[in-house]
C-alpha atoms as a PDB file:
ATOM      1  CA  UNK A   1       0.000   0.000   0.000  1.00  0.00           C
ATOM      2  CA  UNK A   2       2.633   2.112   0.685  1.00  0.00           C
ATOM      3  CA  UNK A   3       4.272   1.782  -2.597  1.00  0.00           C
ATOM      4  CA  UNK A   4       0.896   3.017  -4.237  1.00  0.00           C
ATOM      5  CA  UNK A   5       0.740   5.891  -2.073  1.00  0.00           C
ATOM      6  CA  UNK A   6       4.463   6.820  -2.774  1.00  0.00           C
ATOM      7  CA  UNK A   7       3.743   6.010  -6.835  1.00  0.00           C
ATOM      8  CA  UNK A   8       0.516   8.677  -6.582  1.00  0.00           C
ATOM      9  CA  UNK A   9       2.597  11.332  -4.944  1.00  0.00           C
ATOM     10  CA  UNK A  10       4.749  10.837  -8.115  1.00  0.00           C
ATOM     11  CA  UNK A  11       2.113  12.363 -10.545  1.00  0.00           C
ATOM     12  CA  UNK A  12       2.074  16.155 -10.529  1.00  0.00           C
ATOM     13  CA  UNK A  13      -1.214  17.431  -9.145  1.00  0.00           C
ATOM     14  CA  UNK A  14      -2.145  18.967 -12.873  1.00  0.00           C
ATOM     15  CA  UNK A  15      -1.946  15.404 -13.852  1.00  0.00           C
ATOM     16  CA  UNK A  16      -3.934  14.104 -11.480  1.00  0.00           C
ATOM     17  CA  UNK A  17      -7.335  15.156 -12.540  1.00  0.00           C
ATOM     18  CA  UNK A  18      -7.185  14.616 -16.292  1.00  0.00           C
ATOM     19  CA  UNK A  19      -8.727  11.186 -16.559  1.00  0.00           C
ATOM     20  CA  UNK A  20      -8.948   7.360 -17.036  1.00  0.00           C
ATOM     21  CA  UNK A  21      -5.683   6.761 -19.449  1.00  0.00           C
ATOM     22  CA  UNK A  22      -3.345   8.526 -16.622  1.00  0.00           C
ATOM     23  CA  UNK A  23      -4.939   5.772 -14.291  1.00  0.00           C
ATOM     24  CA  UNK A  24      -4.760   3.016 -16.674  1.00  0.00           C
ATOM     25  CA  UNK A  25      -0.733   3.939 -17.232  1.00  0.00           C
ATOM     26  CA  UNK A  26      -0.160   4.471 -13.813  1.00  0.00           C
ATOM     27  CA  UNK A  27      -1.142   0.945 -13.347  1.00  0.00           C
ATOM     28  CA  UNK A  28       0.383  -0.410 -16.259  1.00  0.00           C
ATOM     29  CA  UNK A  29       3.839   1.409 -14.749  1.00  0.00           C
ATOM     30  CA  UNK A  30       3.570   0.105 -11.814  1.00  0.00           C
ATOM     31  CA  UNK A  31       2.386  -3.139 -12.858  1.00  0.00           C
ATOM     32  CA  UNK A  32       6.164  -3.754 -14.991  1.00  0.00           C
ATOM     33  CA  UNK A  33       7.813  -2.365 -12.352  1.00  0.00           C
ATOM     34  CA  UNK A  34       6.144  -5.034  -9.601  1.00  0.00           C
ATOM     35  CA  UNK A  35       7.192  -7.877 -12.500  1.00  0.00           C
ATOM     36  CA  UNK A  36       3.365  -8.152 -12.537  1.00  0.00           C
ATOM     37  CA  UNK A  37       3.350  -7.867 -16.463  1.00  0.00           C
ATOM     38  CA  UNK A  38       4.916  -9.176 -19.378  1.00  0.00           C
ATOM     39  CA  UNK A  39       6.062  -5.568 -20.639  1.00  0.00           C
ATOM     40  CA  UNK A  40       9.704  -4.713 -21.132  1.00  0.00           C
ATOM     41  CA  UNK A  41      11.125  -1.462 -19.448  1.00  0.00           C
ATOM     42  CA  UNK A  42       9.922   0.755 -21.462  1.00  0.00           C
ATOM     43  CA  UNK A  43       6.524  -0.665 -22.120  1.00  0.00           C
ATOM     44  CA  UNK A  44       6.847  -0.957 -25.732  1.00  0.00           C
ATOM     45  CA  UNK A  45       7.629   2.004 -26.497  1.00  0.00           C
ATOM     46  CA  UNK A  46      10.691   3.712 -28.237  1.00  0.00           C
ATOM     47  CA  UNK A  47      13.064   6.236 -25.570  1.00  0.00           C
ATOM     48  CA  UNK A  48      11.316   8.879 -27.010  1.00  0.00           C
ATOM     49  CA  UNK A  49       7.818   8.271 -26.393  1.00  0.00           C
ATOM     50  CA  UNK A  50       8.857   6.639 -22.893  1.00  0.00           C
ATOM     51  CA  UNK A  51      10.607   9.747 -21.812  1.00  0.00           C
ATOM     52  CA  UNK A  52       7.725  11.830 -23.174  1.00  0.00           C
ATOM     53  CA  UNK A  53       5.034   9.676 -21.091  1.00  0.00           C
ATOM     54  CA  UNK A  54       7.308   9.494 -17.490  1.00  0.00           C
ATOM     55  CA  UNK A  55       7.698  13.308 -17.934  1.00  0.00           C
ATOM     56  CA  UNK A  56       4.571  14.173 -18.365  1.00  0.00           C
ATOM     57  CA  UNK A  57       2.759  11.627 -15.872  1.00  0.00           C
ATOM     58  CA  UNK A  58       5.513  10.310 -13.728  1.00  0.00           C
ATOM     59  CA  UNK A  59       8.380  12.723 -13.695  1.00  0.00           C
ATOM     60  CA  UNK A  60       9.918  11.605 -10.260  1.00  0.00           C
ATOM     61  CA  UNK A  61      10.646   8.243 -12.023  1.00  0.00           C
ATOM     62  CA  UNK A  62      12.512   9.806 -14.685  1.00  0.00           C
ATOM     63  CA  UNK A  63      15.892   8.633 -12.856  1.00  0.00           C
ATOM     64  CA  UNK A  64      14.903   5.023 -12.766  1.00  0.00           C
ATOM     65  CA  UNK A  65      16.738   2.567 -15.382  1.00  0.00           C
ATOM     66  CA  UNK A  66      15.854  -1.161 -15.846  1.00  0.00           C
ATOM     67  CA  UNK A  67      19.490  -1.645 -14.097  1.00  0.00           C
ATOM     68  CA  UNK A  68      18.154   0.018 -11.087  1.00  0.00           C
ATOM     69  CA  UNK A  69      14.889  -3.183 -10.891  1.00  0.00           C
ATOM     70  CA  UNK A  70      17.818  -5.671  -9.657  1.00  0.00           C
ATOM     71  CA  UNK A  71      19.695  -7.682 -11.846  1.00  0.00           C
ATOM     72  CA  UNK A  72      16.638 -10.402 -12.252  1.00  0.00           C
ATOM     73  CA  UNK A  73      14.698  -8.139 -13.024  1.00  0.00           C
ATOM     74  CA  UNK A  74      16.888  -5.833 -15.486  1.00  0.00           C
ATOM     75  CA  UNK A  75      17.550  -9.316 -17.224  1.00  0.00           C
ATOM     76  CA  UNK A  76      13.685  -9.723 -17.754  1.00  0.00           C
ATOM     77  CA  UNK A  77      13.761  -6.796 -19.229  1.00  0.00           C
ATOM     78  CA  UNK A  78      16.416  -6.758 -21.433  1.00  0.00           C
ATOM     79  CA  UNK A  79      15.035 -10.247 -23.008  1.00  0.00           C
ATOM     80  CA  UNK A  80      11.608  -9.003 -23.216  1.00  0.00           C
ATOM     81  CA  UNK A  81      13.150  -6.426 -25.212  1.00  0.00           C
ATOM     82  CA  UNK A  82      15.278  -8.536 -27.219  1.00  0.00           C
ATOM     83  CA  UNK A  83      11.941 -10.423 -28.226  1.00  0.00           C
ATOM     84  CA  UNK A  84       9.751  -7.637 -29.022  1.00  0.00           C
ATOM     85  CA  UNK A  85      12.844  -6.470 -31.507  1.00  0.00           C
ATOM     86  CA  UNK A  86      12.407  -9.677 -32.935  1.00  0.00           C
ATOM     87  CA  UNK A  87       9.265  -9.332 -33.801  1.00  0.00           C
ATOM     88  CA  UNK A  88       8.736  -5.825 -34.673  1.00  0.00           C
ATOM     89  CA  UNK A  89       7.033  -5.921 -37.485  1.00  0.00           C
ATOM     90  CA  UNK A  90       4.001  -8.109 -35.834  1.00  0.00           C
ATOM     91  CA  UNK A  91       3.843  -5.561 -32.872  1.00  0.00           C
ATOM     92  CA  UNK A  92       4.079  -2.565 -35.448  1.00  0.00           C
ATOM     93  CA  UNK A  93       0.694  -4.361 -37.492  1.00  0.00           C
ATOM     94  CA  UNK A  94      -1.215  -4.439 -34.264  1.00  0.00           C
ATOM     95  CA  UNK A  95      -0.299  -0.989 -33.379  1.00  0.00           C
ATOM     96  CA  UNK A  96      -1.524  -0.178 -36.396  1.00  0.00           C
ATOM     97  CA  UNK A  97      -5.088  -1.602 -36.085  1.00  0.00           C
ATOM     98  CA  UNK A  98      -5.440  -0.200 -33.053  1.00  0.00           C
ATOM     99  CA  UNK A  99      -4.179   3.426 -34.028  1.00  0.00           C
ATOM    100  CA  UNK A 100      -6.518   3.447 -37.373  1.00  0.00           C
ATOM    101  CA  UNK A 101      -9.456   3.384 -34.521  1.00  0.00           C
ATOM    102  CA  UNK A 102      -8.428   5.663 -32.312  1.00  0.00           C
ATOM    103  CA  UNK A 103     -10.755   8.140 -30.328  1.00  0.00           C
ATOM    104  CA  UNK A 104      -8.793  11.422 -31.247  1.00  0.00           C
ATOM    105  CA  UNK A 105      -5.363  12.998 -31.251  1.00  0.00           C
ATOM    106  CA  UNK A 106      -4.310  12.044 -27.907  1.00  0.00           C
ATOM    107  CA  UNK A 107      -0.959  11.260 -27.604  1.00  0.00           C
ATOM    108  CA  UNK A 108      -1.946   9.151 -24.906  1.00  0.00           C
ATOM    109  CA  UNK A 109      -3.594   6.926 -27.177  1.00  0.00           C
ATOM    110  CA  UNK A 110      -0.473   6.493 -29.293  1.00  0.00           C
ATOM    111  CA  UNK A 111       1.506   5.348 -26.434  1.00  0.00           C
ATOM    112  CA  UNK A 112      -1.398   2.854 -25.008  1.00  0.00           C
ATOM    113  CA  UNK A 113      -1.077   1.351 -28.424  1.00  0.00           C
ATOM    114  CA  UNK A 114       2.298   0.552 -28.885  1.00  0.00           C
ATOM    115  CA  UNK A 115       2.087  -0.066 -25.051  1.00  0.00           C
ATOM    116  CA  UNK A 116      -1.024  -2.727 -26.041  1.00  0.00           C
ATOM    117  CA  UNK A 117       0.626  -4.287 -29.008  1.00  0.00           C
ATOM    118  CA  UNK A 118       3.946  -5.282 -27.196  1.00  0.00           C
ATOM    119  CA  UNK A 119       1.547  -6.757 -24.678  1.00  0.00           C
ATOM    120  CA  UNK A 120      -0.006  -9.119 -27.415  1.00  0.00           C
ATOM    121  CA  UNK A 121       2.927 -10.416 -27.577  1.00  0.00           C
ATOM    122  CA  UNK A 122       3.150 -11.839 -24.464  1.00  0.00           C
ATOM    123  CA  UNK A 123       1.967 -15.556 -23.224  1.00  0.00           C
ATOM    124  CA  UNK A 124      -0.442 -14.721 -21.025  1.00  0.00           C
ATOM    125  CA  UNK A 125      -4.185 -13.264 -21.578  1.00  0.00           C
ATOM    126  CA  UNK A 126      -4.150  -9.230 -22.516  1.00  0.00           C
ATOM    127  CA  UNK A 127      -5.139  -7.820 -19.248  1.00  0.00           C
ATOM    128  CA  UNK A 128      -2.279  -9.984 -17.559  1.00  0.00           C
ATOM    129  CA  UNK A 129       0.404  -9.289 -19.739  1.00  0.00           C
ATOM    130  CA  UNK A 130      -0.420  -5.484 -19.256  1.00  0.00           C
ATOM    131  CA  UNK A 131      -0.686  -5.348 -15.715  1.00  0.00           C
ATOM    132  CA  UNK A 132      -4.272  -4.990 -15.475  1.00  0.00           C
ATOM    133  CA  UNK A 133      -6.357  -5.649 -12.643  1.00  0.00           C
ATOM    134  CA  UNK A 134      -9.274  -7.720 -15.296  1.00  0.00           C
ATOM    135  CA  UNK A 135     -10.799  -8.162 -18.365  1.00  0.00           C
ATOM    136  CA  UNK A 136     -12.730  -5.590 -17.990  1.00  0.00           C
ATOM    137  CA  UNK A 137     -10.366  -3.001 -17.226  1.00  0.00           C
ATOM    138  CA  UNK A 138      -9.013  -3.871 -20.728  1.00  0.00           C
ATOM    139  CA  UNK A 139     -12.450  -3.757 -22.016  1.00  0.00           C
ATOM    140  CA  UNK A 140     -13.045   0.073 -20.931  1.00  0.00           C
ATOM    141  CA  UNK A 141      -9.346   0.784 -21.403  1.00  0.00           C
ATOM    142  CA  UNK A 142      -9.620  -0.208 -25.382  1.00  0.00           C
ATOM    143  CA  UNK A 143     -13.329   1.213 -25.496  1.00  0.00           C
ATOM    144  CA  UNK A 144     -12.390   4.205 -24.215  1.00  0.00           C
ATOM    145  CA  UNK A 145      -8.974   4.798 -26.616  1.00  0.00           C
ATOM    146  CA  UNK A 146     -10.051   2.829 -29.467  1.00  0.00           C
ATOM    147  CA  UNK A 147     -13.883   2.907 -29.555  1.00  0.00           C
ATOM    148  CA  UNK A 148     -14.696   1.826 -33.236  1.00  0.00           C
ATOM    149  CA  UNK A 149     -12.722  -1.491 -32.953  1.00  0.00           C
ATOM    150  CA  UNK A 150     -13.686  -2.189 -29.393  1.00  0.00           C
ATOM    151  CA  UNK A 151     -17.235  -1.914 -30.856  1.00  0.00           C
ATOM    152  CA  UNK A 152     -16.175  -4.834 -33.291  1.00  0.00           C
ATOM    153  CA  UNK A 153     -15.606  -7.566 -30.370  1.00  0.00           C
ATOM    154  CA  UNK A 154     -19.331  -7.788 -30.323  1.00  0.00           C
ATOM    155  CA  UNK A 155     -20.699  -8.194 -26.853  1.00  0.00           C
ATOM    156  CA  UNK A 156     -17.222  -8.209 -25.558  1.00  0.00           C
ATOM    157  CA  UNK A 157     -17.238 -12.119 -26.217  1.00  0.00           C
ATOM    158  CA  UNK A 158     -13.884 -12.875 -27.956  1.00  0.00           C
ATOM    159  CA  UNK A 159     -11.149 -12.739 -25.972  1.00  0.00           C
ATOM    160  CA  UNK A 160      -8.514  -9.949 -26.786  1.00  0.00           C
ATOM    161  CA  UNK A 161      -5.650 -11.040 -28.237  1.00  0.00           C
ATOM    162  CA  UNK A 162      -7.788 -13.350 -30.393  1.00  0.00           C
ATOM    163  CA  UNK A 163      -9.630 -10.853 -31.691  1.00  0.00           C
ATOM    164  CA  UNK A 164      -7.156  -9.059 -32.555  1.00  0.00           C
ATOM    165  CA  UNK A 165      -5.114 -11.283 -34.708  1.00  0.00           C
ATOM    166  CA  UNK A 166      -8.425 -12.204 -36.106  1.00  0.00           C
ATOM    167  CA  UNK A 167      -8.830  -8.619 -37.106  1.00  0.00           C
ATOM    168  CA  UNK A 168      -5.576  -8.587 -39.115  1.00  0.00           C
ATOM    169  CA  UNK A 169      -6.640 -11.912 -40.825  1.00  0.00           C
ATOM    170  CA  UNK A 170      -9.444 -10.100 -41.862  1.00  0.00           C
ATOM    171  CA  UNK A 171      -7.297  -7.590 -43.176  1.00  0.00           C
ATOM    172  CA  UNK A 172      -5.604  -9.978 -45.513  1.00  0.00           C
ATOM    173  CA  UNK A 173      -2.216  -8.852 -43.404  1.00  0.00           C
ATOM    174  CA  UNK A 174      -0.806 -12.897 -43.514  1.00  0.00           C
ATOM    175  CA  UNK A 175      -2.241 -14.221 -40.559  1.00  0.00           C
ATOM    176  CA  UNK A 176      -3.229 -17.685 -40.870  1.00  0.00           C
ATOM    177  CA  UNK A 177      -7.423 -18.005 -40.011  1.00  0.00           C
ATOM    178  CA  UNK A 178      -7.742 -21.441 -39.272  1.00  0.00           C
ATOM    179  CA  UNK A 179     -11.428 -21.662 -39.632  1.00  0.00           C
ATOM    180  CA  UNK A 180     -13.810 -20.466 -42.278  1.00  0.00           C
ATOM    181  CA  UNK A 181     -16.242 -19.577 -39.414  1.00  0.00           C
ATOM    182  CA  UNK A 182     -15.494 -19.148 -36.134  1.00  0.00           C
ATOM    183  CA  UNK A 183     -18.459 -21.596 -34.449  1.00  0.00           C
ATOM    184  CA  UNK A 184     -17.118 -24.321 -36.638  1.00  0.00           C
ATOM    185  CA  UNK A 185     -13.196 -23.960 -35.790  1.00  0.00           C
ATOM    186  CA  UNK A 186     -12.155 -26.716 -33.465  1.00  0.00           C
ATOM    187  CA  UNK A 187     -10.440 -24.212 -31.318  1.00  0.00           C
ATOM    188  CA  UNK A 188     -13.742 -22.281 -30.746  1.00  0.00           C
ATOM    189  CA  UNK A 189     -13.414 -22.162 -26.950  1.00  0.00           C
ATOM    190  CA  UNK A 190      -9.994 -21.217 -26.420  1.00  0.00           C
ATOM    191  CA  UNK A 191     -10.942 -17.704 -28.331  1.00  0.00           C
ATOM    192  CA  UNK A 192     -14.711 -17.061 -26.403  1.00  0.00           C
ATOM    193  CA  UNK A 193     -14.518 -19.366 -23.371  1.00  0.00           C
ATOM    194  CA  UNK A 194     -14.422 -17.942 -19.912  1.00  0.00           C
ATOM    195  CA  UNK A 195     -11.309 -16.537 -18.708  1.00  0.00           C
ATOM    196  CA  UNK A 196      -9.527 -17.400 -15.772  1.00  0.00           C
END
């Protein structure tokens, strides 16, 4: 408890008041920095756009490095980086579809993107591999910065990450669909069972 305290008297007052993304980043921060996610250092995101989101939310973390985690965790993060270079052209597609739906001009919605798309990438469901507290948290996260395509995921029944992918299949961007219809693939209720 103390630790969230200490993390809220990091965000300038100003900052404070101005909304649901600074809450869902504040999380997601705190989150990779608890090894609760799957999220390298930087979230995703290149040093630009990092240094750009810690100054303007969290500017008494702007000292921290990965090195200064521990070395287990610093490690973490250097592989999780390592992997999301590797597949950088994957996470750039899914930042993609999620940017061609954004809600405005924010550039909070830029960094919850990438931030998003280097989460797909992780093993675990969406919500987990951000930091999230639960699905629905994501839900309202990706409704609220990406409203069209949120819309898509009618009734908020496939999961995430599924979706997603499914999404650039649609596309035609070289993702394998493995079923012609989705009640008749064999893998039905790995995509729209209940999540645990």
């Amino acid at each position: 408890m103390a630790s969230a305290v200490a993390f809220q008297e990091a965000i300038p007052p100003a900052v404070r008041q101005d909304g649901a993304n600074r809450l869902w980043l504040e999380q997601i921060v705190r989150s990779q920095r608890g090894g609760l996610s799957c999220l390298p250092f930087q979230l995703g995101l290149d040093e630009q756009s990092y240094a750009e989101l810690i100054r303007t939310y969290f500017p008494a973390l702007a000292t921290q490095t990965s090195a200064g985690q521990g070395s287990l965790a610093h490690e973490c993060s250097e592989l999780r980086e390592d992997l999301l270079e590797m597949r950088r052209d994957e996470w750039e597609e899914l930042r993609d579809l999620l940017l061609g739906s954004r809600r405005g001009n924010a550039p909070e919605e830029v960094w919850i993107a990438s931030i998003v798309a280097a989460a797909c990438l992780g093993g675990d469901h969406l919500w987990r591999d951000l930091g999230l507290e639960s699905r629905q948290q994501l839900h309202d996260l990706l409704t609220h910065n990406f409203p069209s395509l949120a819309a898509r995921n009618v009734r908020n029944m496939m999961r995430w990450k599924k979706f997603f992918y499914k999404q650039l299949c649609e596309q035609e961007g070289g993702y394998v669909c493995r079923s012609p219809s989705c009640e008749q693939c064999p893998t039905y209720h790995d995509c729209f069972g209940e999540e645990v």
